[in-house]
Protein backbone atom coordinates (compact mmCIF):
# COMPACT_ATOMS: atom_id res chain seq x y z
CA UNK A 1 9.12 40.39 -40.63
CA UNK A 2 11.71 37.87 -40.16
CA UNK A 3 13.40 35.48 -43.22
CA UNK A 4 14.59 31.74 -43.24
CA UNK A 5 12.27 30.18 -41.16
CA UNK A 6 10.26 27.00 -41.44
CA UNK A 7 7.06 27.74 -40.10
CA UNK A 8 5.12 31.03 -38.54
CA UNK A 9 2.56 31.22 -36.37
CA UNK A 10 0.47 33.58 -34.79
CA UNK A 11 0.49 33.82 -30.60
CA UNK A 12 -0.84 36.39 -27.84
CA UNK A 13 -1.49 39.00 -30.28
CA UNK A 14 1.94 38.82 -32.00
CA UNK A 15 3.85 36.39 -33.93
CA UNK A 16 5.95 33.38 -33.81
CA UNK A 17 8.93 31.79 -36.05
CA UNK A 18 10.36 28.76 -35.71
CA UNK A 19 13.80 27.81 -37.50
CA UNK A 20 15.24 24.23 -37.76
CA UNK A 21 18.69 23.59 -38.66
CA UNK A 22 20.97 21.01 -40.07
CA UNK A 23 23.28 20.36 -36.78
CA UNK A 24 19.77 19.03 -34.80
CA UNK A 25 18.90 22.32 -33.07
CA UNK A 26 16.58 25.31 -33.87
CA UNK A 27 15.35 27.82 -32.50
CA UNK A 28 11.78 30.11 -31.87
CA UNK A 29 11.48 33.43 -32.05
CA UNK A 30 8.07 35.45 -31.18
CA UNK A 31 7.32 38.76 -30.54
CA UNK A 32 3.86 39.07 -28.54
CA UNK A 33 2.34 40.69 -25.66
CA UNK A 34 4.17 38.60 -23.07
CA UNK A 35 7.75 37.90 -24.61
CA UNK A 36 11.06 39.97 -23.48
CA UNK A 37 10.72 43.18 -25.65
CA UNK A 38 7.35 42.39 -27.53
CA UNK A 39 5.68 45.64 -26.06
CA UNK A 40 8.50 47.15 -27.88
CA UNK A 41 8.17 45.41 -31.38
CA UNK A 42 11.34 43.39 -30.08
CA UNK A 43 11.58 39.46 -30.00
CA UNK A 44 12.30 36.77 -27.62
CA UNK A 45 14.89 33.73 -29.18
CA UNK A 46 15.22 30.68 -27.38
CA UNK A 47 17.12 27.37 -28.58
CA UNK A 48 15.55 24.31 -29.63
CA UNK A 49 16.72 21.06 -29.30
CA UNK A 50 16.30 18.36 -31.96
CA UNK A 51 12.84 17.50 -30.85
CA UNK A 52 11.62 20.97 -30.69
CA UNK A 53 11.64 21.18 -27.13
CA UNK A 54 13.62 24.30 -25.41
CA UNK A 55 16.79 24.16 -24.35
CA UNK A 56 18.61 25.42 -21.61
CA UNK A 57 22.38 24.20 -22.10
CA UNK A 58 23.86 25.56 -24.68
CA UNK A 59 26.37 28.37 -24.84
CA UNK A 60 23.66 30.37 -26.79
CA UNK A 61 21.55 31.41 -23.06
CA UNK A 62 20.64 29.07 -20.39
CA UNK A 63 17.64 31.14 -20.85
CA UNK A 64 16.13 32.79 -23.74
CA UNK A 65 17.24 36.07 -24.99
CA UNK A 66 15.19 38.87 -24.90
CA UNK A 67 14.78 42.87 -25.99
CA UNK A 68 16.33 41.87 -29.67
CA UNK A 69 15.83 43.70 -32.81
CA UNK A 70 16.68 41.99 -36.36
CA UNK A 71 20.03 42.22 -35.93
CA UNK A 72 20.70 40.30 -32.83
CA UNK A 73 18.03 37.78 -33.95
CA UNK A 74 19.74 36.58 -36.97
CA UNK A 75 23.34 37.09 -35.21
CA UNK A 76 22.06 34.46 -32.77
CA UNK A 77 20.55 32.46 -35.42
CA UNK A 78 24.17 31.97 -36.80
CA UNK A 79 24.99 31.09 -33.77
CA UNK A 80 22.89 28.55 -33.47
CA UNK A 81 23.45 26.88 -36.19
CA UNK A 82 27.34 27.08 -35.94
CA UNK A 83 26.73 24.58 -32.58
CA UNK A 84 27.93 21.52 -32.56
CA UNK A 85 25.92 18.48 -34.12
CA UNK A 86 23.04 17.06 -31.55
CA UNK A 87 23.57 13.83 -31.38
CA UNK A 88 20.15 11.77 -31.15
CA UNK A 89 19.50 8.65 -30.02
């Protein structure tokens, strides 16, 4: 079980986080029977942008990352949140 996160949810037989951070992005991370590594108890990240939608262009992935135990998911959480500040309009 992950910490820190704003809301969980349950999805395809596995589970889903979703984090939300001060700088305008945030970020989901699930581990089901379709995500990258789910078969393996692993999780799938991918970035939010301030609306909740994915995004592709950060320097995070232009994809999502896959196969990632605890570690790398709360590495790339930092990450996240050390981006620069979305600006909204």
């Amino acid at each position: 079980m992950l910490d820190g996160y704003k809301r969980k949810y349950n999805i395809h037989n596995g589970v889903g986080y979703v984090y939300e951070f001060e700088n305008g992005y945030g970020a989901s991370v699930v581990s089901h029977d379709v995500s990258y590594g789910g078969d393996r108890g692993l999780y799938e990240i991918a970035v939010l942008d301030s609306k909740g939608d994915l995004c592709y262009s950060t320097p995070i992935t232009d994809d999502v990352v896959g196969y990632a135990g605890k570690t790398t998911v709360y590495e790339t959480l930092d990450r996240i949140k050390s981006l620069k500040v979305v600006e909204t309009t």
